[in-house]
C-alpha atoms as a PDB file:
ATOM      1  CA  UNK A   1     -14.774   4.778  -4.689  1.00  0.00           C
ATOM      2  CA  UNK A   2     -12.167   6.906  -2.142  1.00  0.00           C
ATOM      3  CA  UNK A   3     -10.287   9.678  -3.240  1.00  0.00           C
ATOM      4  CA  UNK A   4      -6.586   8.399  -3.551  1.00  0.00           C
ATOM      5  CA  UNK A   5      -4.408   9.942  -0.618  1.00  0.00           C
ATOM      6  CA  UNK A   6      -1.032  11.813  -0.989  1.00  0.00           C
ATOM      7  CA  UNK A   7       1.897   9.353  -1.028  1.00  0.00           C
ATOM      8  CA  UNK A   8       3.536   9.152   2.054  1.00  0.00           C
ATOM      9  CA  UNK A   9       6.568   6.512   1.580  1.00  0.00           C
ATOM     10  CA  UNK A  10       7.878   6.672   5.393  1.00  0.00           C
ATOM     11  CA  UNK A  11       4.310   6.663   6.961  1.00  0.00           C
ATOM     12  CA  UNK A  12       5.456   3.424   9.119  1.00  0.00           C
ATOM     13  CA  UNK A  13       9.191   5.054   9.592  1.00  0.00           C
ATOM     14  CA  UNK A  14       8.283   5.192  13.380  1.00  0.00           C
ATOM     15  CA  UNK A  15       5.933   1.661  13.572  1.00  0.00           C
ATOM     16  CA  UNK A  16       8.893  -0.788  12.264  1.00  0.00           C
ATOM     17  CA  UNK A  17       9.374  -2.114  15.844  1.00  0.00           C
ATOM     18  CA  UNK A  18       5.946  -2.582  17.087  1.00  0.00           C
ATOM     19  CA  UNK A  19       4.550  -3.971  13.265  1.00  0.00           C
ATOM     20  CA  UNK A  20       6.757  -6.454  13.532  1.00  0.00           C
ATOM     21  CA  UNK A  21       6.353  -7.900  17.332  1.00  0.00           C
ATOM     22  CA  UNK A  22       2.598  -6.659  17.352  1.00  0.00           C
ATOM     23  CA  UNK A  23       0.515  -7.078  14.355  1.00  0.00           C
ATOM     24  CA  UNK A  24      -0.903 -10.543  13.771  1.00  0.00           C
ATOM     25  CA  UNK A  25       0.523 -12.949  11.231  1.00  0.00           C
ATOM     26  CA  UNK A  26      -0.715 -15.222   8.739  1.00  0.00           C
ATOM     27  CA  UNK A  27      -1.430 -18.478   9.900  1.00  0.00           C
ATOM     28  CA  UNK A  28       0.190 -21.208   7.763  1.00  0.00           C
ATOM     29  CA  UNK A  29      -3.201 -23.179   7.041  1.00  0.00           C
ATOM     30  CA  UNK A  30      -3.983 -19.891   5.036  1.00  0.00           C
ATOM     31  CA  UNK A  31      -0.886 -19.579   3.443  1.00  0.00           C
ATOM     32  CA  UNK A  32      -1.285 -23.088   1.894  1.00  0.00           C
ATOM     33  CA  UNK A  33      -4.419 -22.841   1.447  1.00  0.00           C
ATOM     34  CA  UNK A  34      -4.063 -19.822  -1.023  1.00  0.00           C
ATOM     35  CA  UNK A  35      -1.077 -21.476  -2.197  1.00  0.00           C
ATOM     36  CA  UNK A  36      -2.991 -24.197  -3.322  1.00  0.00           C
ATOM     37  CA  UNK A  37      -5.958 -22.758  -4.615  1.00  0.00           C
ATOM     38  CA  UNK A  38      -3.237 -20.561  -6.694  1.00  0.00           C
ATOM     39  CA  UNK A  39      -2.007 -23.652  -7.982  1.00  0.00           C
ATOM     40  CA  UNK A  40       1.304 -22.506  -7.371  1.00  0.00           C
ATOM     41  CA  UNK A  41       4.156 -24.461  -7.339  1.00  0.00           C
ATOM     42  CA  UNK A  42       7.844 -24.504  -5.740  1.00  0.00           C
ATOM     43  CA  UNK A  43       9.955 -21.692  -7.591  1.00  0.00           C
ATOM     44  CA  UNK A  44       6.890 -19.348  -9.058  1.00  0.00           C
ATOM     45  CA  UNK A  45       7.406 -15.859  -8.967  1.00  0.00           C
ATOM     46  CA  UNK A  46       5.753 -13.707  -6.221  1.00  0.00           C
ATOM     47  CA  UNK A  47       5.869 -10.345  -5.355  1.00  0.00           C
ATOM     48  CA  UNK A  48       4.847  -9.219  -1.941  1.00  0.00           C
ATOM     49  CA  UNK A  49       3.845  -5.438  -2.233  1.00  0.00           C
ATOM     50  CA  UNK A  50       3.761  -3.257   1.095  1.00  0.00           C
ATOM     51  CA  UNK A  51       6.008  -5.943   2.557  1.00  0.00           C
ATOM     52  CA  UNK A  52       6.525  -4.370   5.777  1.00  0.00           C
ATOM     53  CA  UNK A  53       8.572  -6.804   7.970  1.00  0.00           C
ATOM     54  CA  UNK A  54       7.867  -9.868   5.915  1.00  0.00           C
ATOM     55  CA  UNK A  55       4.683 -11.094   7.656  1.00  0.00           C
ATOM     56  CA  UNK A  56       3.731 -12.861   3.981  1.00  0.00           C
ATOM     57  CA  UNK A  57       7.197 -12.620   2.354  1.00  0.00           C
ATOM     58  CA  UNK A  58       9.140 -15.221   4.868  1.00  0.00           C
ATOM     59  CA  UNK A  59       6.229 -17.586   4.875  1.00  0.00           C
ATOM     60  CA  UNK A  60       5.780 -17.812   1.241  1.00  0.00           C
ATOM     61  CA  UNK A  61       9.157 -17.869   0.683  1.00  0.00           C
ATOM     62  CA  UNK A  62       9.141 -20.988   3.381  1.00  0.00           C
ATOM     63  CA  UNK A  63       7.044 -22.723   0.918  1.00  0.00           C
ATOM     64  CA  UNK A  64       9.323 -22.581  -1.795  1.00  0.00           C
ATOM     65  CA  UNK A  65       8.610 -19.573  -3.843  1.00  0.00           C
ATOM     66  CA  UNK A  66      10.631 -17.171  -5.110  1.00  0.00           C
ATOM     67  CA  UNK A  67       9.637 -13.791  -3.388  1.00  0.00           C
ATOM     68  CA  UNK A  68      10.530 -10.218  -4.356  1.00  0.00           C
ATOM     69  CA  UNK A  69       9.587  -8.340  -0.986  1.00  0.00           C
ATOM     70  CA  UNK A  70       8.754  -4.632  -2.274  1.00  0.00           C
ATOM     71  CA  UNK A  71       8.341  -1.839   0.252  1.00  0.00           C
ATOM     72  CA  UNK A  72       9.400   2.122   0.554  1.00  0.00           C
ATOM     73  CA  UNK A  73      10.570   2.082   4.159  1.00  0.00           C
ATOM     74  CA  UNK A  74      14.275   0.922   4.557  1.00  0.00           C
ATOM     75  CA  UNK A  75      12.995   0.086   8.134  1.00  0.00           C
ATOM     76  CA  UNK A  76      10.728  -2.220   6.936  1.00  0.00           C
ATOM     77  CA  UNK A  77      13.064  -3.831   4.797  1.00  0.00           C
ATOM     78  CA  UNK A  78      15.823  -4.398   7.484  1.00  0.00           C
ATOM     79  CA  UNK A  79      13.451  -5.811   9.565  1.00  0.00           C
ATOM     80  CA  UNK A  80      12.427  -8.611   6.444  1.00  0.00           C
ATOM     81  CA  UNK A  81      16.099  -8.961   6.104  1.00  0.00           C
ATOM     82  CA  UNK A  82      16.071 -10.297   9.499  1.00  0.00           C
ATOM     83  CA  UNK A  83      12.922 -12.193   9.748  1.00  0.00           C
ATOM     84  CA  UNK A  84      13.970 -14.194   6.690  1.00  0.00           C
ATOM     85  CA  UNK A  85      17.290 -15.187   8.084  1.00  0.00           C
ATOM     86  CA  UNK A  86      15.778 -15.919  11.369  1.00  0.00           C
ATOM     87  CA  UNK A  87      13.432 -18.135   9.306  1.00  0.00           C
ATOM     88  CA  UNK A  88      16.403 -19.452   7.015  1.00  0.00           C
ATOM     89  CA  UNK A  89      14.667 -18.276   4.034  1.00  0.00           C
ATOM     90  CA  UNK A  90      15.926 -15.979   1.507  1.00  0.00           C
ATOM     91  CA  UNK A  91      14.258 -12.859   0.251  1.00  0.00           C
ATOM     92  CA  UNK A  92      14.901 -10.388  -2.651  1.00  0.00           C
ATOM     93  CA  UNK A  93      14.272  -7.125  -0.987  1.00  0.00           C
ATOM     94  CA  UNK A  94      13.290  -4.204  -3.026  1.00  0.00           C
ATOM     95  CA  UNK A  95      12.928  -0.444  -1.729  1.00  0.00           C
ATOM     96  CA  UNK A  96      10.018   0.413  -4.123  1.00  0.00           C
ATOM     97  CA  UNK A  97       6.311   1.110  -3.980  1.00  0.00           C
ATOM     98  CA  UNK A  98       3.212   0.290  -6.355  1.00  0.00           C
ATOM     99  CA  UNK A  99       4.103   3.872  -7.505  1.00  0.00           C
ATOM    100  CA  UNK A 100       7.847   1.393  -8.986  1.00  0.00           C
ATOM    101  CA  UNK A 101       5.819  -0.767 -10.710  1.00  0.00           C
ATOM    102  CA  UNK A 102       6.755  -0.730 -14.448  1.00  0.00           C
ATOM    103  CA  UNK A 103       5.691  -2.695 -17.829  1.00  0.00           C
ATOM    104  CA  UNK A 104       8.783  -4.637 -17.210  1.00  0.00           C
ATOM    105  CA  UNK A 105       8.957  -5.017 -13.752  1.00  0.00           C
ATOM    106  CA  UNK A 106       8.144  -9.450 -13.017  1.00  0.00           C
ATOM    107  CA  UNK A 107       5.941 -11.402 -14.193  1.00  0.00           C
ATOM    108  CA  UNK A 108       4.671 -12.595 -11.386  1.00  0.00           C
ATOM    109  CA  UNK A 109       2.680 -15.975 -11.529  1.00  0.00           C
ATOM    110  CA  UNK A 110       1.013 -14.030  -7.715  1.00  0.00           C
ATOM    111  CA  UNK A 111       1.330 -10.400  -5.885  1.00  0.00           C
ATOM    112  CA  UNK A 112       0.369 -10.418  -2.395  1.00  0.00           C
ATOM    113  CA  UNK A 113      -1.056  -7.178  -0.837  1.00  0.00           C
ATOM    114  CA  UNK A 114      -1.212  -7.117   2.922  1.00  0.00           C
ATOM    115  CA  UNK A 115      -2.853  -4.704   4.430  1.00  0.00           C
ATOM    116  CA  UNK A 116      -1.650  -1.917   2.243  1.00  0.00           C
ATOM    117  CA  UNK A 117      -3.920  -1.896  -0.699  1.00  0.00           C
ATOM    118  CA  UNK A 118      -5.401   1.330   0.895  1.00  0.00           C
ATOM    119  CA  UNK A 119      -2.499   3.406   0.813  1.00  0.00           C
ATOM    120  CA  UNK A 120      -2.138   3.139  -3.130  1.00  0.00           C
ATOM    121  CA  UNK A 121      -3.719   4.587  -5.801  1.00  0.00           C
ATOM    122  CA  UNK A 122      -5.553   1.406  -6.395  1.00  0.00           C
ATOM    123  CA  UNK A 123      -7.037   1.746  -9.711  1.00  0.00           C
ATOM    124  CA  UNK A 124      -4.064   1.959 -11.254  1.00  0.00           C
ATOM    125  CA  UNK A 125      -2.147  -0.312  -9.413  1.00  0.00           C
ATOM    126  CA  UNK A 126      -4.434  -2.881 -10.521  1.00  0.00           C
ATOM    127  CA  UNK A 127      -3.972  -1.556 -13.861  1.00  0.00           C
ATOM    128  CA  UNK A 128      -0.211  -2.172 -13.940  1.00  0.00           C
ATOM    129  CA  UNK A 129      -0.568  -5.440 -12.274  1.00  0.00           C
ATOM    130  CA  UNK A 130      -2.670  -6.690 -15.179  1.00  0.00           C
ATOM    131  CA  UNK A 131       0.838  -5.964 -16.843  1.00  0.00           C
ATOM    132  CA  UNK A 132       3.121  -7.690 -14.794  1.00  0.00           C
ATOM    133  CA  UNK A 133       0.872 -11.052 -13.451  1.00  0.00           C
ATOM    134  CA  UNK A 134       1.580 -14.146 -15.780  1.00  0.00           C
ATOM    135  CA  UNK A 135      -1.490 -15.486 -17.713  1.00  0.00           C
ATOM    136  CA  UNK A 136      -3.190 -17.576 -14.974  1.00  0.00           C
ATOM    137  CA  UNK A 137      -1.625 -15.883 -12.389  1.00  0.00           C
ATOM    138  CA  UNK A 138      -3.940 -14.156  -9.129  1.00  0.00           C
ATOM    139  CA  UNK A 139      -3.272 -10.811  -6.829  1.00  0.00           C
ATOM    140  CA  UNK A 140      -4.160 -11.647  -3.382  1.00  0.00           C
ATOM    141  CA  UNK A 141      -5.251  -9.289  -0.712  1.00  0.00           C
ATOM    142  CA  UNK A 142      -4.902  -9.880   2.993  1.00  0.00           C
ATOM    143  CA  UNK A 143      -6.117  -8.579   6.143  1.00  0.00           C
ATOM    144  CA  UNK A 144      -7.394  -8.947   9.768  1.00  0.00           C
ATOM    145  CA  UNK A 145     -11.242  -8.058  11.010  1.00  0.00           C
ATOM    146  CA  UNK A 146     -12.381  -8.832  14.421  1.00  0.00           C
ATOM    147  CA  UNK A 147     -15.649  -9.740  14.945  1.00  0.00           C
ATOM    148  CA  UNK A 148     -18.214  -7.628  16.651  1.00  0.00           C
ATOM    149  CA  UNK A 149     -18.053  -9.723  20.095  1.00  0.00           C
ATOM    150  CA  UNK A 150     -17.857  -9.332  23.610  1.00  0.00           C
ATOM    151  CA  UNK A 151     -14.237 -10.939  24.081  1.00  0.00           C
ATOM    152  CA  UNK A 152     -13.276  -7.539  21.526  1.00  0.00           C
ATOM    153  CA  UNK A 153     -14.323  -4.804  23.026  1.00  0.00           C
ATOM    154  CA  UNK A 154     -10.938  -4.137  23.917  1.00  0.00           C
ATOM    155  CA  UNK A 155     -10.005  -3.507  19.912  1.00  0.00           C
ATOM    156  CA  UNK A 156     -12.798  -0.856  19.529  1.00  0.00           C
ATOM    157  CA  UNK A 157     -11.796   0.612  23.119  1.00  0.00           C
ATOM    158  CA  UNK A 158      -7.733   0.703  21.426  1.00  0.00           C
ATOM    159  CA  UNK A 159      -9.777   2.213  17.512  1.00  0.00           C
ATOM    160  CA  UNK A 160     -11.636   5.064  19.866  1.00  0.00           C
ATOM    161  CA  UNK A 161      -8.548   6.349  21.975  1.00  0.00           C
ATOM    162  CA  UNK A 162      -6.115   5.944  18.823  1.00  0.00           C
ATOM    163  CA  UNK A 163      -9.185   7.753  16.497  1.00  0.00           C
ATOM    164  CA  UNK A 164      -8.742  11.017  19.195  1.00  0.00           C
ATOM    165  CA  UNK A 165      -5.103  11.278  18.840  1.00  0.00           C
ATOM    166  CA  UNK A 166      -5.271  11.179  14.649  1.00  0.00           C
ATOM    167  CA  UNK A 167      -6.455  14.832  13.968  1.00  0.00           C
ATOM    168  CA  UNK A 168      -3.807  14.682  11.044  1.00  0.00           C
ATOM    169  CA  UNK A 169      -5.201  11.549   9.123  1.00  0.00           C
ATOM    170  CA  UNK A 170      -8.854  12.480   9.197  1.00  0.00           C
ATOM    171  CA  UNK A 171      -9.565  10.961   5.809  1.00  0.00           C
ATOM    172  CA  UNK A 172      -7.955   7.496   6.796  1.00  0.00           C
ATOM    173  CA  UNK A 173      -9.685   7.450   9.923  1.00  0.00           C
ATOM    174  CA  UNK A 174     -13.010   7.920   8.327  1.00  0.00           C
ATOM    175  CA  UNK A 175     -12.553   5.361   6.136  1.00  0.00           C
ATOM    176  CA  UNK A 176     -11.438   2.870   7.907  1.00  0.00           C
ATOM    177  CA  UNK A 177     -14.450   3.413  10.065  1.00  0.00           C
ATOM    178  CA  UNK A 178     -16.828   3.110   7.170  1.00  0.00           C
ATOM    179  CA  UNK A 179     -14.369  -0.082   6.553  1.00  0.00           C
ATOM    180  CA  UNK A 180     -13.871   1.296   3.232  1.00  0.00           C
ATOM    181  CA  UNK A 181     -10.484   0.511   3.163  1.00  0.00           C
ATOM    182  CA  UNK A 182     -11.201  -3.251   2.552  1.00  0.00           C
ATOM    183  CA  UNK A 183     -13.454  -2.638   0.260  1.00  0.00           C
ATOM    184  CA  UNK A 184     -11.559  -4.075  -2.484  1.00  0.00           C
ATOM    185  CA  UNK A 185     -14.525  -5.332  -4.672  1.00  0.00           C
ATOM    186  CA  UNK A 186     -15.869  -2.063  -6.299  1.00  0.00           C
ATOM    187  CA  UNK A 187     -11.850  -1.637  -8.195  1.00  0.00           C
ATOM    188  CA  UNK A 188     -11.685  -5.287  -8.835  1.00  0.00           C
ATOM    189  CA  UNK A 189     -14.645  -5.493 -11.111  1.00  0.00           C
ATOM    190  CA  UNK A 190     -13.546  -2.362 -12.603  1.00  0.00           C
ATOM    191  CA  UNK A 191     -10.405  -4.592 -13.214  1.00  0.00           C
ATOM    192  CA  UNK A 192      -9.098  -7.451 -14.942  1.00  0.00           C
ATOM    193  CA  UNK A 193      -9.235  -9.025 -11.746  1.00  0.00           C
ATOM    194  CA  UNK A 194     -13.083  -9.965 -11.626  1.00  0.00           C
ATOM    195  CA  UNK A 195     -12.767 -13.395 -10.470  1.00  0.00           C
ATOM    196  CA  UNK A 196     -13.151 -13.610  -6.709  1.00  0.00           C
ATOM    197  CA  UNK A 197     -12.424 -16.554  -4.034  1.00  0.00           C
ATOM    198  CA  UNK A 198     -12.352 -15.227  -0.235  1.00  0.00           C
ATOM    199  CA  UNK A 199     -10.515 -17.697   2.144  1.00  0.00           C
ATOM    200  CA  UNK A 200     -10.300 -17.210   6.111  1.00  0.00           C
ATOM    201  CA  UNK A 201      -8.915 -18.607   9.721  1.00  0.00           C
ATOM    202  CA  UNK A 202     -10.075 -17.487  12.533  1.00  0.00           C
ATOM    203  CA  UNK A 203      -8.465 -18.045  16.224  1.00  0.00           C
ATOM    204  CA  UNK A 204      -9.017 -17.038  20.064  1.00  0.00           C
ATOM    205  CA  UNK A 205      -5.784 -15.989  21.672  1.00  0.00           C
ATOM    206  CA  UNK A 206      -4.755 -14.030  24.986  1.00  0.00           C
ATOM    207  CA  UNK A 207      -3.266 -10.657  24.927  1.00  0.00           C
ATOM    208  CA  UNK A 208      -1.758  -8.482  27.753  1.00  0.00           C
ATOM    209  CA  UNK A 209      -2.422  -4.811  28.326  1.00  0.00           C
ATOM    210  CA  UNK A 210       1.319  -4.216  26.921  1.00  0.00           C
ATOM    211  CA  UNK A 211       0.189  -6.542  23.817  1.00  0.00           C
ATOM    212  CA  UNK A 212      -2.734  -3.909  22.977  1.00  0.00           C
ATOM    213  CA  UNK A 213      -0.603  -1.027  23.334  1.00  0.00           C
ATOM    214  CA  UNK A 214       2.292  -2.429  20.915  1.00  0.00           C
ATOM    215  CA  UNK A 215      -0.182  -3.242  18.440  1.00  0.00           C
ATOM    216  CA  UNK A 216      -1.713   0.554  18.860  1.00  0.00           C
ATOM    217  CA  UNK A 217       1.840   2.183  18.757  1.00  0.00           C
ATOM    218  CA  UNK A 218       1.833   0.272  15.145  1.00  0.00           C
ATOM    219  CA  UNK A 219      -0.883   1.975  13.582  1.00  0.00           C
ATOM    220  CA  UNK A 220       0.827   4.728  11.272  1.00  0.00           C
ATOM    221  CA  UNK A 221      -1.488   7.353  13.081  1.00  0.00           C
ATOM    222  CA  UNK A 222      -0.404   6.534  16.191  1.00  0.00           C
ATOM    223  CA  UNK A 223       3.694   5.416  16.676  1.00  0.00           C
ATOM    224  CA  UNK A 224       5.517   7.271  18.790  1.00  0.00           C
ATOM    225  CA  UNK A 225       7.381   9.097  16.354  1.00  0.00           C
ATOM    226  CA  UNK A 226       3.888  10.787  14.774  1.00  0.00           C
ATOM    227  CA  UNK A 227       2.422  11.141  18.255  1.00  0.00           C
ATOM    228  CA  UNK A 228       5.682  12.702  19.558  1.00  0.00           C
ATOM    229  CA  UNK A 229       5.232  14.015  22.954  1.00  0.00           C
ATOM    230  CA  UNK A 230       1.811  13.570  23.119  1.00  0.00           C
ATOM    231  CA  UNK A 231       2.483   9.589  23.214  1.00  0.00           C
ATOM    232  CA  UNK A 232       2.468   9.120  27.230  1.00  0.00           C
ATOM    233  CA  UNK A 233      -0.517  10.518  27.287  1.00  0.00           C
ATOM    234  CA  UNK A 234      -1.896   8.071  24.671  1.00  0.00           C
ATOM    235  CA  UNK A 235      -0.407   5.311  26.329  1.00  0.00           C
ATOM    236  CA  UNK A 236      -1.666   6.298  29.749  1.00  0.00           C
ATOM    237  CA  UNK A 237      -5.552   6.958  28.170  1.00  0.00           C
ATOM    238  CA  UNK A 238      -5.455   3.439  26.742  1.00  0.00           C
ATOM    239  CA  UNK A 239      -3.778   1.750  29.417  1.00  0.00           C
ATOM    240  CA  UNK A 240      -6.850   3.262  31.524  1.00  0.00           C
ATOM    241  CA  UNK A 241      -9.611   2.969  29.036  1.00  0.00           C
ATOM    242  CA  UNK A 242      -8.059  -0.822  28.828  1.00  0.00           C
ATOM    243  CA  UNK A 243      -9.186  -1.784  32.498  1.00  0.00           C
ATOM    244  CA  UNK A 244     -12.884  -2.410  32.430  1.00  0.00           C
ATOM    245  CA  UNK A 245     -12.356  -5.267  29.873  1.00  0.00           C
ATOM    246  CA  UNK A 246      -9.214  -7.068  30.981  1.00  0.00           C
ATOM    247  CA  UNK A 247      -9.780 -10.327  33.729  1.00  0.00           C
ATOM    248  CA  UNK A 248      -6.868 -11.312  35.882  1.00  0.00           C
ATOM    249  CA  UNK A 249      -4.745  -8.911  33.366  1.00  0.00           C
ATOM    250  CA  UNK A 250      -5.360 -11.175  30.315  1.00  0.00           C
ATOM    251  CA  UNK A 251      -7.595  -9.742  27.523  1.00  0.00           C
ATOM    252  CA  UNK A 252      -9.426 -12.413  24.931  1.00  0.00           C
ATOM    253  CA  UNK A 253      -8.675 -11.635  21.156  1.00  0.00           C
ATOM    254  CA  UNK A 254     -11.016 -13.260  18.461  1.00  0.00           C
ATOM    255  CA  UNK A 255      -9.130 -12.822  15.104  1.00  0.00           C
ATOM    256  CA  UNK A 256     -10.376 -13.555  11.555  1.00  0.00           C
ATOM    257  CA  UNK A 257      -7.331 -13.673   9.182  1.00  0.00           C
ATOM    258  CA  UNK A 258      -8.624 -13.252   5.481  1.00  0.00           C
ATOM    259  CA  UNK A 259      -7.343 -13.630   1.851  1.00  0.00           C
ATOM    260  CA  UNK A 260      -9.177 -12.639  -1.040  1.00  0.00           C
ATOM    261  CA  UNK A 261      -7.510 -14.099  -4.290  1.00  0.00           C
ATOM    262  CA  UNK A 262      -8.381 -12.021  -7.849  1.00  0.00           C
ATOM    263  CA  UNK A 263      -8.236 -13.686 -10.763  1.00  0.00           C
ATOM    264  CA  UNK A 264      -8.987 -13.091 -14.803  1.00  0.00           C
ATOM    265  CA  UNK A 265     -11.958 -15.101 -15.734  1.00  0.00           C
ATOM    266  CA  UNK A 266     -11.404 -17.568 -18.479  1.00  0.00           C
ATOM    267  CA  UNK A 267     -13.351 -17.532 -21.202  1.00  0.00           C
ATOM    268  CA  UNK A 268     -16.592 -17.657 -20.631  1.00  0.00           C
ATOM    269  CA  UNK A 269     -15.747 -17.889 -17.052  1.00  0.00           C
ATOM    270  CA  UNK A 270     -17.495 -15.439 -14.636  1.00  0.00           C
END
């Protein structure tokens, strides 16, 4: 297992606007199809943890639950605010981290972890969450991997130029490259979590040179803010290491959108 890094509660400070117009989002066929594998119903209890802008808050929260959207960046939560009203959903937003998490904080019949469980100290987050997830209930991590193929070579070109310009985050940046970071299984069986169901969508879409660049400026190594003056430069080395893959300025994007649901085994249930 990783060594847990120092808490940084405003890492994204800088990202908010770029997260939320660049990252990918959830597809709804996932959504439901956690939802029903969850067997949850209309009105259950969910917390999203690591909110960020809502990119799993608003949508489960379209489906009828009742979602607590949990993050330490005010940011973050402004921009939820928004998204949910935009989406005409409503949200109970909650500046707080898994480092907030109490005894007597939920229950939670789910808690959805979205590309954040790497930033926590994740053994004993799950710990806690065996505390506050109803009997029956399910934690469910989510992320985005992009297949080794010719149509992506412009995300490792974007992971290689942003990968120069993190010197500070040298331990993230070596696991993510070792793709530690979504390696959730070895503190899941150490868990009460040990019951494991993967679920996935993948889709082809275009992308634009500005596209790639948003979505780099929304890494937390690489906004503009940590970058400071040093970010035209980035841009510009992107922007130029971009050109060799792009045709007619359109780049191809081949996206695999993934949710792995933990459980509690029943008895006798492995």
């Amino acid at each position: 297992m990783t060594e847990i890094r120092p808490y940084e509660p405003r890492r994204f400070r800088g990202a908010v606007p770029f997260y939320e117009r660049y990252r990918l989002g959830y597809p709804e066929r996932l959504i439901r199809r956690v939802i029903t594998l969850a067997g949850l119903v209309p009105g259950d209890a969910v917390l999203d943890l690591g909110t960020g802008p809502g990119l799993l808050a608003v949508p489960f929260a379209g489906a009828g639950m009742a979602v607590t959207a949990a993050d330490p960046e005010p940011d973050m939560l402004d921009a939820a605010s928004a998204a949910a009203e935009a989406a005409g959903v409503t949200l109970t937003l909650w500046r707080a981290s898994s480092y907030d998490l109490t005894p007597q904080t939920g229950p939670f019949r789910m808690v959805t972890i979205g590309r954040a469980f790497h930033w926590m100290d994740r053994a004993a987050t799950l710990a806690m969450l065996d505390r506050i997830v109803a009997p029956g209930g399910a934690v469910v991590f989510f992320h985005d991997a992009h297949p080794d193929t010719p149509e992506n070579r412009w995300f490792r070109v974007m992971r290689e130029v942003g990968d120069r310009y993190s010197k500070s985050d040298t331990a993230h940046v070596a696991e993510r490259r070792a793709n530690a970071h979504r390696r959730y299984e070895p503190f899941l069986f150490a868990s009460a979590f040990t019951m494991l169901d993967g679920l996935s969508v993948t889709f082809r879409q275009e992308l634009t040179a500005d596209d790639i660049v948003g979505r780099a400026f929304s890494m937390s190594t690489c906004t503009p803010d940590k970058l400071d003056d040093r970010a035209p430069a980035f841009e510009a080395e992107l922007r130029a290491a971009l050109l060799p893959y792009e045709t007619d300025g359109r780049f191809v994007e081949i996206a695999e959108m993934v949710a792995l649901m933990a459980r509690r085994p029943a008895t006798g249930q492995s």
